[in-house]
Protein backbone atom coordinates (compact mmCIF):
# COMPACT_ATOMS: atom_id res chain seq x y z
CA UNK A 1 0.00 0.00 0.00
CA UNK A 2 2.78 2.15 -0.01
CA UNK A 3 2.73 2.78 -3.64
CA UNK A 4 -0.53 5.22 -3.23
CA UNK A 5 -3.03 3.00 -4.46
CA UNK A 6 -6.29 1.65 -2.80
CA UNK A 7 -6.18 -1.96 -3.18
CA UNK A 8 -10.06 -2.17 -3.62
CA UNK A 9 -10.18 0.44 -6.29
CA UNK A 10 -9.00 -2.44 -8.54
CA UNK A 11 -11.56 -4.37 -7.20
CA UNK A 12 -14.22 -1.95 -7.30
CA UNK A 13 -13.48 -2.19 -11.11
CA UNK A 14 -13.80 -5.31 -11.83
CA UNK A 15 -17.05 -5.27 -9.73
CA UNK A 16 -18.20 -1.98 -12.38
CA UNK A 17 -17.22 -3.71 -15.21
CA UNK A 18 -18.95 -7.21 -14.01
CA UNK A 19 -21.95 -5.02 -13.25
CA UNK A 20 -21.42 -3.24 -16.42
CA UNK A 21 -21.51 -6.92 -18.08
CA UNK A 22 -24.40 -7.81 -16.11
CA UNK A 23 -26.52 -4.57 -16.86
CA UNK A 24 -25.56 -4.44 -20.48
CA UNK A 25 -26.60 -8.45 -20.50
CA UNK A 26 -30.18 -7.38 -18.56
CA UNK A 27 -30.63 -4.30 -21.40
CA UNK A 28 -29.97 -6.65 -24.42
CA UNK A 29 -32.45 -9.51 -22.73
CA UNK A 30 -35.18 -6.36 -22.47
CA UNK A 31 -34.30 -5.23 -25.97
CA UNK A 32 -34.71 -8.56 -27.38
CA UNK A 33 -37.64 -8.81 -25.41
CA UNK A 34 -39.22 -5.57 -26.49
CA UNK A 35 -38.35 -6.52 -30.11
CA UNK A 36 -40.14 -9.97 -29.31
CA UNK A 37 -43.32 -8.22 -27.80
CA UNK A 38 -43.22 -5.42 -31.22
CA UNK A 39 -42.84 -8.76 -33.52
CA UNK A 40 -45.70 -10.19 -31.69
CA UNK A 41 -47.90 -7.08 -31.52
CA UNK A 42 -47.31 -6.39 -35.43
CA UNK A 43 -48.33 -10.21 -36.29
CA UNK A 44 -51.60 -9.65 -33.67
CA UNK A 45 -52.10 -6.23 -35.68
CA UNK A 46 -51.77 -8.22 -39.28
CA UNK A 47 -54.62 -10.88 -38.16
CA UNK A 48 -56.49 -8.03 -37.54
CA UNK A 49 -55.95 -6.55 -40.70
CA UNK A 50 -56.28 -9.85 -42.33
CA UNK A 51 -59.65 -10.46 -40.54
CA UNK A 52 -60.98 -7.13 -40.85
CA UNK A 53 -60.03 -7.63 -44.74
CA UNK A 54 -61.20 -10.93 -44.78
CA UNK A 55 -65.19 -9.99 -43.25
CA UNK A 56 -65.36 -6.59 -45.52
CA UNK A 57 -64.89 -9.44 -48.88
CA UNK A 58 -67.47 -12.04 -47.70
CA UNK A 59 -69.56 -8.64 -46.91
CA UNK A 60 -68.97 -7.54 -50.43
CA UNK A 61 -69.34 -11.04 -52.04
CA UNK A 62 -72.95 -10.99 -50.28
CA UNK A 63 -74.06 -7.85 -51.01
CA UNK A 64 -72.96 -8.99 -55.32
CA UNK A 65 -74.95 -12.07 -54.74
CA UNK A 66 -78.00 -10.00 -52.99
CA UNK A 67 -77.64 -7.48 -56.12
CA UNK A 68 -77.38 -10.30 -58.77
CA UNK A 69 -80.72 -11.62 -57.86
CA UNK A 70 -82.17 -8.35 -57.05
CA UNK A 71 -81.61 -7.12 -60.57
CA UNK A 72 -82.69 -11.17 -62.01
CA UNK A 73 -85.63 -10.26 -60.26
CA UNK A 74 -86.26 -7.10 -61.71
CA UNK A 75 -85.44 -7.92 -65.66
CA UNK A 76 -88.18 -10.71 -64.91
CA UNK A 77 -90.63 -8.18 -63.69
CA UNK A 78 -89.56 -6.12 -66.74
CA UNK A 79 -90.45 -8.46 -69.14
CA UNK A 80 -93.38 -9.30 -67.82
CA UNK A 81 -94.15 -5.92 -67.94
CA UNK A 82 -93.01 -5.18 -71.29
CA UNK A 83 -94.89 -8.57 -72.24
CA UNK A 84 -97.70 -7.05 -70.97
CA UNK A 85 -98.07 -3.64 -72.46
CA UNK A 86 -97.66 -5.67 -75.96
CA UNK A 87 -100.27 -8.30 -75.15
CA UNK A 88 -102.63 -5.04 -74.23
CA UNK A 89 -102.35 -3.24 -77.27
CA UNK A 90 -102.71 -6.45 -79.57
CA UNK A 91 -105.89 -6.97 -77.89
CA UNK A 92 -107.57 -3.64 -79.44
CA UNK A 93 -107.00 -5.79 -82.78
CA UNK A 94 -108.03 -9.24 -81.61
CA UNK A 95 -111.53 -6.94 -80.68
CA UNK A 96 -111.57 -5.55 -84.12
CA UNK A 97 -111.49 -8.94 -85.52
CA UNK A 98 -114.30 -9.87 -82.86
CA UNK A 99 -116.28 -6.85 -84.61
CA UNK A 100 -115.77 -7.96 -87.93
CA UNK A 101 -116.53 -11.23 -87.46
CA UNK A 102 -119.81 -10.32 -85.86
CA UNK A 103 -120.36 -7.88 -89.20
CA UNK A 104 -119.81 -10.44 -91.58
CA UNK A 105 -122.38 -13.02 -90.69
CA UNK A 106 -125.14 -11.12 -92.11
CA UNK A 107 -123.00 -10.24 -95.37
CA UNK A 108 -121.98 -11.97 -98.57
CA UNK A 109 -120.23 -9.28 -100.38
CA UNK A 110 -116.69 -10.11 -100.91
CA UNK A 111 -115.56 -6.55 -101.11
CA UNK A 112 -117.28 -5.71 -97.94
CA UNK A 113 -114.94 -8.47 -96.18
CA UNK A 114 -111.78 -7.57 -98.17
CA UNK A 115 -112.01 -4.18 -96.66
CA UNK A 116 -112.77 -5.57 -93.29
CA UNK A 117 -110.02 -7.89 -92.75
CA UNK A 118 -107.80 -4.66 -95.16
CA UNK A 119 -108.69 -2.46 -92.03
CA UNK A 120 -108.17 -5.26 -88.88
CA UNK A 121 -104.50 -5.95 -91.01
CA UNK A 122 -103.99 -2.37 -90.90
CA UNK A 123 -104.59 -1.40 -87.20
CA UNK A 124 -101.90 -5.10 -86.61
CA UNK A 125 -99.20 -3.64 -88.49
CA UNK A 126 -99.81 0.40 -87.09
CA UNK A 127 -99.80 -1.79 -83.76
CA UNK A 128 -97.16 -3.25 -84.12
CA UNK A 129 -95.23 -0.02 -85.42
CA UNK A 130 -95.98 1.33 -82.24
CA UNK A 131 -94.07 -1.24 -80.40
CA UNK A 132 -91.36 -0.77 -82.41
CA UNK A 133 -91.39 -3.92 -84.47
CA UNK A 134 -90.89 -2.89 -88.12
CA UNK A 135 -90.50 -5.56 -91.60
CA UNK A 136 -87.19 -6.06 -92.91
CA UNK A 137 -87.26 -4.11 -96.11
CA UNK A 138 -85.55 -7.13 -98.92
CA UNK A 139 -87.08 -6.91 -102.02
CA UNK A 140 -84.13 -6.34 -105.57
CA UNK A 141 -81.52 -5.35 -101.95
CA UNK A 142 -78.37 -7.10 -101.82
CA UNK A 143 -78.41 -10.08 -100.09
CA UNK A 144 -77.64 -9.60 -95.92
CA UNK A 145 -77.32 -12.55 -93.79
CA UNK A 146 -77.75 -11.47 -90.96
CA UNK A 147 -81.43 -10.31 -92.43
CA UNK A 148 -81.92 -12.45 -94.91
CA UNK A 149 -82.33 -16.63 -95.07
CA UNK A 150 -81.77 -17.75 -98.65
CA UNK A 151 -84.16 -20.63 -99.40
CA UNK A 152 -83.00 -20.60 -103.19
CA UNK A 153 -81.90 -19.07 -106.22
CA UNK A 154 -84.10 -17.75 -109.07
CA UNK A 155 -81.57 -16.99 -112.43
CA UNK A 156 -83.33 -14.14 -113.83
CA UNK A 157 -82.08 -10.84 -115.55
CA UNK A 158 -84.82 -8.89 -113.93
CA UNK A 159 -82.35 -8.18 -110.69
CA UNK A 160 -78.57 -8.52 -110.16
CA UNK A 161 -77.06 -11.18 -108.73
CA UNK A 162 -77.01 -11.75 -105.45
CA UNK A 163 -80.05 -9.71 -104.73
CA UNK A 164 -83.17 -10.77 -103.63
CA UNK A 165 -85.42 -11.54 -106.17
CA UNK A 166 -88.97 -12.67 -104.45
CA UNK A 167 -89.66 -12.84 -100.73
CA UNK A 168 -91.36 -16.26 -99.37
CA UNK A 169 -91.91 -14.93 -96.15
CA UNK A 170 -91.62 -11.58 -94.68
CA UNK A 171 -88.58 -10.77 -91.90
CA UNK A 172 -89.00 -8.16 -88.76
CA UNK A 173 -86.71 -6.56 -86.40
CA UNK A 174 -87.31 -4.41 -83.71
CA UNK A 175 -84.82 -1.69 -83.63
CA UNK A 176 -81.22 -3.52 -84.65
CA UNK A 177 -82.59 -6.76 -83.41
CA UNK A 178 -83.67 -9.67 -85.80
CA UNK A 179 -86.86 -11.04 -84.63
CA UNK A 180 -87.06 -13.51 -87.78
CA UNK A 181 -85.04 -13.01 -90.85
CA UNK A 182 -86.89 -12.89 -94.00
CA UNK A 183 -86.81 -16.05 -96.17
CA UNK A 184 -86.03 -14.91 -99.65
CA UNK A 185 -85.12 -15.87 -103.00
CA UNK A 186 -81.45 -15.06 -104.41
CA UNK A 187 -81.06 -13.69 -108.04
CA UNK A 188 -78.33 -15.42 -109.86
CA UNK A 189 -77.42 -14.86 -113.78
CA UNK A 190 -79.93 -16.62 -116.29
CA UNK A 191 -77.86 -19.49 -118.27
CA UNK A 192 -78.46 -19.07 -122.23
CA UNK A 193 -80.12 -22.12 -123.40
């Protein structure tokens, strides 16, 4: 001890650096700890999300299904209605032809029942026009597929070829929508015998 230094001063260091040790040990067991509990808390917070996600998609999936056969439902109802409104104004004509059947009993004049069935034929088709449906127009036009269904082909000079040349029975469409095509007769060149 003569030298001037406290033997326990070396001592006390080597205690501060074992508690040193042992507190920086203590801090990196809390900080790996902490990091633990974060890791932990961020998976808990991504079921959450991943639940939360998961019940706003079966939501949505439901309310799709729930709108699907809401609006099945109400294209139904449409047609029905639409159906309707057609049957409704038909039935005007069905009572004209209730009239002139009625007329005719007492009458044997052809002419008188020409212009009574001219007149029930006329108030069908001006019906009909109403509701939109109108006769494909075919007669010496080129030939259209998609309006048109060639039965045959007439050679004849009369019309060009390819072009319909009679009309066996008459197409309708209601706007750009084919309701029947018209079957029709295709011009093709007359052979010289």
């Amino acid at each position: 001890m003569d030298n001037g230094k406290n033997p326990f001063s070396q001592e006390d260091e080597e205690i501060k650096e074992e508690v040193n040790k042992e507190s920086q040990e203590e801090i990196k067991e809390e900080t790996k700890e902490e990091e633990i509990n974060k890791e932990e808390s961020k998976e808990d917070n991504y079921k959450e999300k991943y639940e939360d996600l998961d019940n706003k998609y079966l939501r949505l999936a439901a309310d799709f299904d729930n709108f699907r056969k809401r609006t099945s439902q109400e294209k139904e109802e449409l047609s029905k209605y639409a159906c309707a409104e057609v049957l409704k104004k038909i039935a005007g004509v069905l009572d004209t032809f209730d009239r002139a059947k009625e007329h005719l009993k007492e009458i044997e004049d052809c002419k008188v029942v020409k212009e009574s069935y001219e007149v029930a034929y006329k108030q069908l088709l001006d019906t009909l026009k109403k509701i939109g449906m109108e006769e494909i127009e075919c007669l010496g036009l080129e030939f259209n597929p998609s309006e048109h269904e060639a039965i045959t082909q007439i050679p004849t000079d009369e019309y060009e070829q390819d072009h319909v040349a009679c009309v066996m029975q008459k197409g309708y469409k209601i706007g750009d929508r084919i309701i029947r095509p018209a079957l029709v007769g295709v011009a093709k060149k007359k052979e010289d015998e």
